[in-house]
Protein backbone atom coordinates (compact mmCIF):
# COMPACT_ATOMS: atom_id res chain seq x y z
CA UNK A 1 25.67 -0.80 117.93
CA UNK A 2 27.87 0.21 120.77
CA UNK A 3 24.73 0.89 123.05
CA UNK A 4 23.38 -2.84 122.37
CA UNK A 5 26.82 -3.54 123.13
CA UNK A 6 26.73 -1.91 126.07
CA UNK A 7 23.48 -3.14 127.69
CA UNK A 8 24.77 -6.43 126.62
CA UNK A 9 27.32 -6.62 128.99
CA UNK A 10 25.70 -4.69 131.63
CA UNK A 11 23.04 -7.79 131.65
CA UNK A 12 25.60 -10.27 131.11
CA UNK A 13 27.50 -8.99 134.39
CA UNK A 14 24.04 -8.35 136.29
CA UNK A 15 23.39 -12.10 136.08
CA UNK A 16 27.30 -12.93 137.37
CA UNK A 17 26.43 -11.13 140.11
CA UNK A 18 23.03 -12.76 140.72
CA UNK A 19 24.47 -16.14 139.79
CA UNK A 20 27.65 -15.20 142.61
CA UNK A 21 25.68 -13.94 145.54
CA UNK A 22 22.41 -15.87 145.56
CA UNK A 23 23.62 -18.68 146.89
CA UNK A 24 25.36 -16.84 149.91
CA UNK A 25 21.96 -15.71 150.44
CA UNK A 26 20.25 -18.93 149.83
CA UNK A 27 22.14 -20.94 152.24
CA UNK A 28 22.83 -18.39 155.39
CA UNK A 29 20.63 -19.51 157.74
CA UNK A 30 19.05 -16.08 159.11
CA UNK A 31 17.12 -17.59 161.94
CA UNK A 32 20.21 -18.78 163.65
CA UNK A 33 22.49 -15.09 163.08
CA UNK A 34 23.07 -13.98 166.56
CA UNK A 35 24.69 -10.81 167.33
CA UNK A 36 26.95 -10.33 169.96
CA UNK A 37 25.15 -7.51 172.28
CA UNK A 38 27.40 -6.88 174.85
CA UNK A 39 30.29 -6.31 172.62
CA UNK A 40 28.18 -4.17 170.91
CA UNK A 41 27.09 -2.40 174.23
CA UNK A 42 30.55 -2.01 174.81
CA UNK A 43 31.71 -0.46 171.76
CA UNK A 44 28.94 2.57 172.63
CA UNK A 45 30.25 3.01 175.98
CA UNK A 46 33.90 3.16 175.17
CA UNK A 47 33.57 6.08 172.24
CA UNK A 48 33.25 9.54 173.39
CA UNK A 49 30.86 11.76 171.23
CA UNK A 50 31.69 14.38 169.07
CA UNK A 51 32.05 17.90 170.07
CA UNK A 52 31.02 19.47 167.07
CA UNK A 53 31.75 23.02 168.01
CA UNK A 54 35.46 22.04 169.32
CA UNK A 55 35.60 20.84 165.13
CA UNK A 56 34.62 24.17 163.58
CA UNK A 57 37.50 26.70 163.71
CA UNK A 58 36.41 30.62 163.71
């Protein structure tokens, strides 16, 4: 009983979750999202990479 209880609830909160993000999906209009490049270009030029070997300690 406590495993049909169990997938019980696991269904019941499955369809919350449909029932609370569908509609964010639904509605967002993904042929108008524009992303901002140059900030984005920015944000690479700014960070330094990672010197792995200055990380590891002998």
């Amino acid at each position: 009983m406590a495993f049909e209880l169990k997938t019980t609830l696991a269904l019941i909160s499955f369809l919350v979750i449909a029932l609370l993000v569908y509609p964010m999906v639904a509605t967002t209009q993904w042929d108008k999202l524009e992303f901002n490049s140059s900030r984005f270009e920015a944000s690479q030029t700014q960070s330094a990479p990672v010197d792995w070997r200055a990380l590891i300690s002998d």
